[in-house]
PDB file of N, CA and C in Angstrom:
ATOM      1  N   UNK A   1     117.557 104.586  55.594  1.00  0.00           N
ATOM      2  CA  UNK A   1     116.388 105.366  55.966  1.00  0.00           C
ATOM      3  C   UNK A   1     116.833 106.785  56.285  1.00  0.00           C
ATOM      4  N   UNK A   2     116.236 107.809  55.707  1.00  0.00           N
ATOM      5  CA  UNK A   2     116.234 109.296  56.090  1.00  0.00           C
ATOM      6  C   UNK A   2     115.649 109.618  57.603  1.00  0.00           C
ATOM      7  N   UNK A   3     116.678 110.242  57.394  1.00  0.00           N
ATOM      8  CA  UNK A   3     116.003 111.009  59.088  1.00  0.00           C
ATOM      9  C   UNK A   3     116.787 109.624  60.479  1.00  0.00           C
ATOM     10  N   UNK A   4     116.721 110.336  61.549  1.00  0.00           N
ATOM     11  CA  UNK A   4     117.071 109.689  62.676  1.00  0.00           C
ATOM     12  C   UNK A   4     115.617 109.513  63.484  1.00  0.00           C
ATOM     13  N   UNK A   5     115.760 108.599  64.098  1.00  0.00           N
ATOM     14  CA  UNK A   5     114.432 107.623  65.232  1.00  0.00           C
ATOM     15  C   UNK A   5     115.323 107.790  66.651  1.00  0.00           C
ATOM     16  N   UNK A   6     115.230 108.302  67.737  1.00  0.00           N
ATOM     17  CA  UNK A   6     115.523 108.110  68.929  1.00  0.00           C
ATOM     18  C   UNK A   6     114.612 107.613  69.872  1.00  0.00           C
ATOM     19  N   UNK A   7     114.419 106.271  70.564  1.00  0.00           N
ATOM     20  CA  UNK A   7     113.220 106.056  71.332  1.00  0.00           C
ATOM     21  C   UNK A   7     113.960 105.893  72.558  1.00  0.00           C
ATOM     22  N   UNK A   8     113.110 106.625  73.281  1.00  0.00           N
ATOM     23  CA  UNK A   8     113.508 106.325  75.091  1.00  0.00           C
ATOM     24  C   UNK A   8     112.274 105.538  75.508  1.00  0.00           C
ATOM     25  N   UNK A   9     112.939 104.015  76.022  1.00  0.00           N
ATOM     26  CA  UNK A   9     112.304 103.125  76.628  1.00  0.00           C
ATOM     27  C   UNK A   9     112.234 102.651  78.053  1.00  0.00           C
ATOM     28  N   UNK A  10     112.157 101.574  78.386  1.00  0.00           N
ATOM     29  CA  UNK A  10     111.988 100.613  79.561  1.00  0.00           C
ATOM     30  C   UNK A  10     112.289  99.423  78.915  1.00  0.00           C
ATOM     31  N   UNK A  11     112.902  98.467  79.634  1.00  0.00           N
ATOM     32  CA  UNK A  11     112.689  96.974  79.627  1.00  0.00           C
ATOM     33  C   UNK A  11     111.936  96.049  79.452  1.00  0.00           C
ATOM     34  N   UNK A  12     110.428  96.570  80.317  1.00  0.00           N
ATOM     35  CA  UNK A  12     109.277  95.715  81.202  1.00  0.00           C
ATOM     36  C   UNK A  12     108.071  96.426  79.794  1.00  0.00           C
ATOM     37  N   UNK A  13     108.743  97.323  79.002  1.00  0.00           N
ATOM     38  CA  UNK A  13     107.445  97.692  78.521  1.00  0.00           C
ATOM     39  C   UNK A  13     107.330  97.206  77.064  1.00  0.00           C
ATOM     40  N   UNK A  14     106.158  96.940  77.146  1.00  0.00           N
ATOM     41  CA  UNK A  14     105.549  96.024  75.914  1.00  0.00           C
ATOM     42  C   UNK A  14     105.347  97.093  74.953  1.00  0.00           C
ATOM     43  N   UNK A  15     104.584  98.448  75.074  1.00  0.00           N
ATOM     44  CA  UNK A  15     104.576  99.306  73.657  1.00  0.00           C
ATOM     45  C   UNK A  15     105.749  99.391  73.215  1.00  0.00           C
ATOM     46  N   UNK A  16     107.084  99.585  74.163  1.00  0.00           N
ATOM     47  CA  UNK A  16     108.266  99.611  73.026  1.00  0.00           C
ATOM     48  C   UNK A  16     108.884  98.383  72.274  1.00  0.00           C
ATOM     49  N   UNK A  17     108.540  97.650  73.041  1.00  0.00           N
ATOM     50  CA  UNK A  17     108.775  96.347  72.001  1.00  0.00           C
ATOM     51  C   UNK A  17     108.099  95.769  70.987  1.00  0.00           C
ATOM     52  N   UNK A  18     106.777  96.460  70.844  1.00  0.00           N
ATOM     53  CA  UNK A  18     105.861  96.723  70.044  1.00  0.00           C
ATOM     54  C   UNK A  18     106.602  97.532  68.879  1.00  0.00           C
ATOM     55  N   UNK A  19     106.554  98.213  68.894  1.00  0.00           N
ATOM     56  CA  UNK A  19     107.107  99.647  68.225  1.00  0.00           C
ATOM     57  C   UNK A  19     108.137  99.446  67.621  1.00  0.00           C
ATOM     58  N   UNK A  20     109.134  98.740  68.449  1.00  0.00           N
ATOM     59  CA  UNK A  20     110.715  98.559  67.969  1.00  0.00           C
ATOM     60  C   UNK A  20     110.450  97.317  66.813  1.00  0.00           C
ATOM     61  N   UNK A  21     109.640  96.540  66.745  1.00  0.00           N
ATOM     62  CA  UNK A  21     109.105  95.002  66.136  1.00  0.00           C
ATOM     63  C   UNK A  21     108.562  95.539  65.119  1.00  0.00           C
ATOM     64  N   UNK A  22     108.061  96.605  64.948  1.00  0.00           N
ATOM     65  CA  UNK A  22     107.303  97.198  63.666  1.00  0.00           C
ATOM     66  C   UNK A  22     108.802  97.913  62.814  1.00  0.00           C
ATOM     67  N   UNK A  23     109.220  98.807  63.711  1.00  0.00           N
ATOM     68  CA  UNK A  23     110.426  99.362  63.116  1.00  0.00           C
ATOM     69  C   UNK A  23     111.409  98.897  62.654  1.00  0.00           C
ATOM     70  N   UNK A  24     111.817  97.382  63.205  1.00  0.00           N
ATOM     71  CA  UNK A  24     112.394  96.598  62.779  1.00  0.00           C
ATOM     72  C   UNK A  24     111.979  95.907  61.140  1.00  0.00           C
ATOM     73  N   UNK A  25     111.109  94.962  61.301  1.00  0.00           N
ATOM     74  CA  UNK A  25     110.246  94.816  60.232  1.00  0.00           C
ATOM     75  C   UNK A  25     110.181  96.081  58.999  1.00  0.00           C
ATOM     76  N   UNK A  26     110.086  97.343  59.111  1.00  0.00           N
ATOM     77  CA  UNK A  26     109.934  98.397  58.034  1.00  0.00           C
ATOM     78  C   UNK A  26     111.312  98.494  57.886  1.00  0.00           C
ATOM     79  N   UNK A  27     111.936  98.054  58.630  1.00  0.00           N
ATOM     80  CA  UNK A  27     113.832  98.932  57.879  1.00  0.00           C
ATOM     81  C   UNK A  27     114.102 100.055  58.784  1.00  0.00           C
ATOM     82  N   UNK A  28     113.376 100.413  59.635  1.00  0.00           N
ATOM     83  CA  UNK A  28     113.621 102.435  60.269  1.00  0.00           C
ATOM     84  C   UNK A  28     114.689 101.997  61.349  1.00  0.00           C
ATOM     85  N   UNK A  29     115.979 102.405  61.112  1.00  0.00           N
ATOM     86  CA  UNK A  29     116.790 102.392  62.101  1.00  0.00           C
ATOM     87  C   UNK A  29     116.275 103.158  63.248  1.00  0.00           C
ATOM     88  N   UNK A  30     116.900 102.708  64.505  1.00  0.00           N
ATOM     89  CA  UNK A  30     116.455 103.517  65.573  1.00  0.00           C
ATOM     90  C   UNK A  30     117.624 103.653  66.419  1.00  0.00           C
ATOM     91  N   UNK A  31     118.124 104.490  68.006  1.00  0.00           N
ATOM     92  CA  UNK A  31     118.972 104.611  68.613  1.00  0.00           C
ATOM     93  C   UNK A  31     117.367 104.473  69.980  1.00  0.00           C
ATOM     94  N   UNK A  32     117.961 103.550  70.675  1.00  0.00           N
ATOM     95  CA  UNK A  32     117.342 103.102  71.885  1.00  0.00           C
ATOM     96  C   UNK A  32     118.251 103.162  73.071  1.00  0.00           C
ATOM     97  N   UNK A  33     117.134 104.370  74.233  1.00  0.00           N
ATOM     98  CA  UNK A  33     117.935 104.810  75.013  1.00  0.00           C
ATOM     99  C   UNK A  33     117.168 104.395  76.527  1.00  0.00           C
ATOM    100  N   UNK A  34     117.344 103.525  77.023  1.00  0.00           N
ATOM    101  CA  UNK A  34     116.973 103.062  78.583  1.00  0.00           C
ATOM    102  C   UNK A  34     116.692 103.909  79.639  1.00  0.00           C
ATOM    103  N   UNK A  35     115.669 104.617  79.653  1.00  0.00           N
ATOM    104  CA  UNK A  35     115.567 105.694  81.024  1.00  0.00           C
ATOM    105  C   UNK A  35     115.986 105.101  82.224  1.00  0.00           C
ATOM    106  N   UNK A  36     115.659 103.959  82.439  1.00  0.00           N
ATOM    107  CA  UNK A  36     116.181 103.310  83.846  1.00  0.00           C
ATOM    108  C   UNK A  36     117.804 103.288  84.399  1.00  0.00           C
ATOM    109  N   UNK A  37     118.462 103.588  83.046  1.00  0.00           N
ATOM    110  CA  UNK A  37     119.905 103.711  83.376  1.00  0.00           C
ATOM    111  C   UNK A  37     120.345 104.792  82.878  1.00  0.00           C
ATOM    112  N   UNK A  38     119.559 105.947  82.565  1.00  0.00           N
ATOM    113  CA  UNK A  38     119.571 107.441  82.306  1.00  0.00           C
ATOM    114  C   UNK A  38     119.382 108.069  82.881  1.00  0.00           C
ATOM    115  N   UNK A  39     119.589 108.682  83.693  1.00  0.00           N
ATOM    116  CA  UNK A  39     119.040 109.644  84.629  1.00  0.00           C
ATOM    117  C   UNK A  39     118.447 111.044  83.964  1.00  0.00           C
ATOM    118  N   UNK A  40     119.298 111.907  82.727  1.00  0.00           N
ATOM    119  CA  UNK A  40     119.577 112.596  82.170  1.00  0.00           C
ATOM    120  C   UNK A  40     118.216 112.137  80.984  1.00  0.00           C
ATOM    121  N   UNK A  41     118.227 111.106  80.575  1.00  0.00           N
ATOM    122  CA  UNK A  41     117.036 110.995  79.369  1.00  0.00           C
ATOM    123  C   UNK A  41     115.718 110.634  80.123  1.00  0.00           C
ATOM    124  N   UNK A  42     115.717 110.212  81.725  1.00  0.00           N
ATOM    125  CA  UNK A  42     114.275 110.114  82.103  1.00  0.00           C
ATOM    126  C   UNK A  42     113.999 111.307  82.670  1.00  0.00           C
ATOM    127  N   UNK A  43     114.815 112.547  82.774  1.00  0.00           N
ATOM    128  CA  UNK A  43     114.545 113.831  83.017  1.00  0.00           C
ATOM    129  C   UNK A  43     113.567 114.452  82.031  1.00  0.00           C
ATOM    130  N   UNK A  44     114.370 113.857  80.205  1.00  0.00           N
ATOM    131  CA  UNK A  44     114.064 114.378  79.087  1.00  0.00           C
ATOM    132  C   UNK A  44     112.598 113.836  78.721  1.00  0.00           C
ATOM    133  N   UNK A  45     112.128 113.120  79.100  1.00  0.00           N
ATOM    134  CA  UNK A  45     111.035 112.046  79.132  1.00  0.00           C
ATOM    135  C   UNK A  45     109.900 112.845  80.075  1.00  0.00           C
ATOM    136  N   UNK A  46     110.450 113.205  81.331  1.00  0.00           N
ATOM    137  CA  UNK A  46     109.348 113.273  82.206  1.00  0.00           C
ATOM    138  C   UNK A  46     109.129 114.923  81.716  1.00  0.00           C
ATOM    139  N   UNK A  47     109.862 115.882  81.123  1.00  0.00           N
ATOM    140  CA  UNK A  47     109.862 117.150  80.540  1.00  0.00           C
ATOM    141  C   UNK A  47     108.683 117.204  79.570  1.00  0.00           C
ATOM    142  N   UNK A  48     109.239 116.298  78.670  1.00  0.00           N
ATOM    143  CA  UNK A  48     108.454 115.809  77.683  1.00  0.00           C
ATOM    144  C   UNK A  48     106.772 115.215  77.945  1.00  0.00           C
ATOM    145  N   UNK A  49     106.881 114.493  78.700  1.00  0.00           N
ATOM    146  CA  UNK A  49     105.280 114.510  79.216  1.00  0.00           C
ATOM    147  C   UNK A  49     104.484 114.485  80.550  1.00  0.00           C
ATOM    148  N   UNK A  50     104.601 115.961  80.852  1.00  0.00           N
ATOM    149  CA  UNK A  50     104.136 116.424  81.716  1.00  0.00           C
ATOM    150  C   UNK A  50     104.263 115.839  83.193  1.00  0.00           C
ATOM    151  N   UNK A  51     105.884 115.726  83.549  1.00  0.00           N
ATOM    152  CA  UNK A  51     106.117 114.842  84.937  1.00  0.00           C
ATOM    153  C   UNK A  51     105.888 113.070  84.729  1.00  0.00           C
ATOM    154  N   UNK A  52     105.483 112.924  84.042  1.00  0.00           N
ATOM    155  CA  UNK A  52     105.424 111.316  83.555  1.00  0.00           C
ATOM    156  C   UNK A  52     106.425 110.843  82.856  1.00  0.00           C
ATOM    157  N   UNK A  53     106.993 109.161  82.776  1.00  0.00           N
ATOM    158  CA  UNK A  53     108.038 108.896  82.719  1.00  0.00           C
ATOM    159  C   UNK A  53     107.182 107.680  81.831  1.00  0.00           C
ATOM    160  N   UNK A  54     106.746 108.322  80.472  1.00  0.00           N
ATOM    161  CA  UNK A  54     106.012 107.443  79.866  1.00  0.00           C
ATOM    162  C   UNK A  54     106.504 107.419  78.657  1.00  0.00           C
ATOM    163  N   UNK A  55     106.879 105.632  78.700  1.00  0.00           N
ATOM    164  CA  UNK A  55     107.495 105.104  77.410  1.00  0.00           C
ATOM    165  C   UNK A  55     106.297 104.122  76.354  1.00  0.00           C
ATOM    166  N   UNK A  56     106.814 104.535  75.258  1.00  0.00           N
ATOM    167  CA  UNK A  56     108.051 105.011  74.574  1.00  0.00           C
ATOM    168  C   UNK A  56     107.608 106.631  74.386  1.00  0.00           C
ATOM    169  N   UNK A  57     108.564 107.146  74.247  1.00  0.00           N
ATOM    170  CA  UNK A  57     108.371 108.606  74.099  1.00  0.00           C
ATOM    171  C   UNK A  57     110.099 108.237  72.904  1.00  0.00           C
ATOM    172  N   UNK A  58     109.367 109.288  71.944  1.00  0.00           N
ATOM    173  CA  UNK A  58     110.468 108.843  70.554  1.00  0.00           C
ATOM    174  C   UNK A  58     110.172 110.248  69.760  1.00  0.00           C
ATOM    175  N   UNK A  59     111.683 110.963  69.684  1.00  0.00           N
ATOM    176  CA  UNK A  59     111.491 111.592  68.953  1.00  0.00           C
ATOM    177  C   UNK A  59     112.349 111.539  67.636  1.00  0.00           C
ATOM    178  N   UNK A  60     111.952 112.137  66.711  1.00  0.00           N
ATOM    179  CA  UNK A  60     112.183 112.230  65.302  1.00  0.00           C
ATOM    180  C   UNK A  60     112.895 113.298  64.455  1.00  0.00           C
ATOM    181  N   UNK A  61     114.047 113.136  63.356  1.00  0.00           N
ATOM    182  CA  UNK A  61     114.239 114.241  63.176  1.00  0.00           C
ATOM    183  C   UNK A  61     114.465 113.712  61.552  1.00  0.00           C
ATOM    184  N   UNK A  62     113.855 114.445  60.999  1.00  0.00           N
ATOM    185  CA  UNK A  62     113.778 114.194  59.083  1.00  0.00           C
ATOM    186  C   UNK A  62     114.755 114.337  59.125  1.00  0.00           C
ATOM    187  N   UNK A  63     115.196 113.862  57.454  1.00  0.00           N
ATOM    188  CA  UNK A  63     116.721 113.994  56.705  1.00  0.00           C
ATOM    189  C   UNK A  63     116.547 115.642  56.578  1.00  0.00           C
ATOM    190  N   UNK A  64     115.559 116.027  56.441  1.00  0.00           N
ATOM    191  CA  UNK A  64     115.713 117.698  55.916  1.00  0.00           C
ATOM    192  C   UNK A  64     115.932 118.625  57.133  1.00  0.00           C
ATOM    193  N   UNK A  65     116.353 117.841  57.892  1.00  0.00           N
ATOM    194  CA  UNK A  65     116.621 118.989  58.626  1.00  0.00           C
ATOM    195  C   UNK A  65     115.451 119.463  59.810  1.00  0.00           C
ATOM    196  N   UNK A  66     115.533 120.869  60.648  1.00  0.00           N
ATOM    197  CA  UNK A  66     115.204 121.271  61.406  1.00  0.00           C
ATOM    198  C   UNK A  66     114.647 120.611  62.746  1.00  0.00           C
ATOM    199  N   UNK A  67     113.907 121.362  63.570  1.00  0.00           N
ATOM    200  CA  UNK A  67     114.179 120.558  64.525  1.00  0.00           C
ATOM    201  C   UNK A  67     113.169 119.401  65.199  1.00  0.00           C
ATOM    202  N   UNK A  68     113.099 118.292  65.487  1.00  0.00           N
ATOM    203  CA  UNK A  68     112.589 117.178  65.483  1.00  0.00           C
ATOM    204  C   UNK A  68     111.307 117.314  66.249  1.00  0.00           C
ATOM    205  N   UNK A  69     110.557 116.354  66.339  1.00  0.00           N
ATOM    206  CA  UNK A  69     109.378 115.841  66.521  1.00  0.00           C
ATOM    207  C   UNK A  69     109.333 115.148  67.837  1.00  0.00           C
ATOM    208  N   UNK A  70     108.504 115.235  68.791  1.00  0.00           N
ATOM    209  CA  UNK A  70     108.385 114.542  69.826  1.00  0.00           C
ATOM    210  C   UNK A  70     107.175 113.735  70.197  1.00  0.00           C
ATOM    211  N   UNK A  71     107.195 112.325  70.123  1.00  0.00           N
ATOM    212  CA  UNK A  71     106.201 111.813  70.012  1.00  0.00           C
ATOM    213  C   UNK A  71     106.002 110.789  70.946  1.00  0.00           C
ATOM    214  N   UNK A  72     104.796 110.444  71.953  1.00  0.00           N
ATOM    215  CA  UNK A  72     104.767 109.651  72.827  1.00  0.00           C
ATOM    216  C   UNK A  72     103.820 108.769  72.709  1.00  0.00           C
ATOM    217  N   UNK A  73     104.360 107.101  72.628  1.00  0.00           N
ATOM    218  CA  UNK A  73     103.673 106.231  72.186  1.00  0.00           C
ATOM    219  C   UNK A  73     102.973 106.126  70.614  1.00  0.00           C
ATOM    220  N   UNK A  74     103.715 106.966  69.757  1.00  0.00           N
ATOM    221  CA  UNK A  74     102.864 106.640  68.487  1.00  0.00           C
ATOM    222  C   UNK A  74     102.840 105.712  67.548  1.00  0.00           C
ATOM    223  N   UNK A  75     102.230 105.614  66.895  1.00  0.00           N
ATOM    224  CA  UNK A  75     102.057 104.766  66.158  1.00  0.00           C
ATOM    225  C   UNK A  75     102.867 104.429  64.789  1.00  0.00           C
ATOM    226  N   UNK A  76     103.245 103.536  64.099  1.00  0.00           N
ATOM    227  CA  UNK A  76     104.503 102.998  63.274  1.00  0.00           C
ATOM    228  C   UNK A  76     104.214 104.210  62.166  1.00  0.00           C
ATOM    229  N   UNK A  77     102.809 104.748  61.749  1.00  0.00           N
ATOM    230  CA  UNK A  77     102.824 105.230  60.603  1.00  0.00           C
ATOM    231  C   UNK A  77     102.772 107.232  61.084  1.00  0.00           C
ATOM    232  N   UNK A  78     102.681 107.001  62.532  1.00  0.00           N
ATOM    233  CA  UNK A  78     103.015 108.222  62.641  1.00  0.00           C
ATOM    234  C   UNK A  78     104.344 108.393  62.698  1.00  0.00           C
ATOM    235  N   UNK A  79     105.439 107.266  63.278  1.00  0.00           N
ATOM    236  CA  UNK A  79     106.731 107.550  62.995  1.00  0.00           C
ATOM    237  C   UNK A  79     106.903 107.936  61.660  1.00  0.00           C
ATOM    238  N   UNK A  80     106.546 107.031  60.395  1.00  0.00           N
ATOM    239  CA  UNK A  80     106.960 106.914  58.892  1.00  0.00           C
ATOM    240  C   UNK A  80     106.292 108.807  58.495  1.00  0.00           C
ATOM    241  N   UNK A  81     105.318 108.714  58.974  1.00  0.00           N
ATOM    242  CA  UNK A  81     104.979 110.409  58.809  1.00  0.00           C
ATOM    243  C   UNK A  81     105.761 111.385  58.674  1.00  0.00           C
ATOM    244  N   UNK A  82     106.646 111.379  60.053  1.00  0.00           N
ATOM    245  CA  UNK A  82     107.419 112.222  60.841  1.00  0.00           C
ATOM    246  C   UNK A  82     108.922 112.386  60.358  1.00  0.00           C
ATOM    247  N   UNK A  83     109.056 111.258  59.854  1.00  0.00           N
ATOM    248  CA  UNK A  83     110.267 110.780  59.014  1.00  0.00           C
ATOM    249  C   UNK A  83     109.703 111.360  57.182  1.00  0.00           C
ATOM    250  N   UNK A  84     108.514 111.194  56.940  1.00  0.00           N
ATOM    251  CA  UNK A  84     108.739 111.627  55.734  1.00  0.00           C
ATOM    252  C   UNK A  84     108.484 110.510  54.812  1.00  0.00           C
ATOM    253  N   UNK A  85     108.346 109.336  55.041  1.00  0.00           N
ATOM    254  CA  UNK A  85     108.333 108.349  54.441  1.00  0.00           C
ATOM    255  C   UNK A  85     107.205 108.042  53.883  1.00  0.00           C
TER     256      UNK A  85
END
């Protein structure tokens, strides 16, 4: 698969296991990063949406380059979008 998937999750949360179950199923590799044992990525998270520490927050970066996509809670075909697919 083109392009990189980074999702910052939780454990307890069902949209990312949602999400990851779809991504799985399509082939889209992903790098899954645990805010609960991040200190540094639930910073990047709560930056990202407005003081909230709301997962999944996943961002995206095409094979072509430039700079990635930040997306919170979306949906499998907005990932495949974002990716290009």
């Amino acid at each position: 698969m083109a392009g990189t998937v980074t999702m910052y999750s939780t454990t307890w949360c069902g949209y990312c296991r949602r999400l990851k179950g779809q991504m799985d199923r399509e082939g889209i590799g992903y790098s899954e990063i645990n805010i609960e044992n991040d200190p540094e990525s639930a910073a990047f998270v709560e930056k990202a949406n407005g003081g909230n520490q709301t997962v999944p927050t996943v961002v995206v970066v095409p094979a072509s380059g430039g700079e990635g996509v930040t997306m919170t809670n979306p949906s499998l075909a907005q990932v495949k979008q974002a990716l290009g697919v």
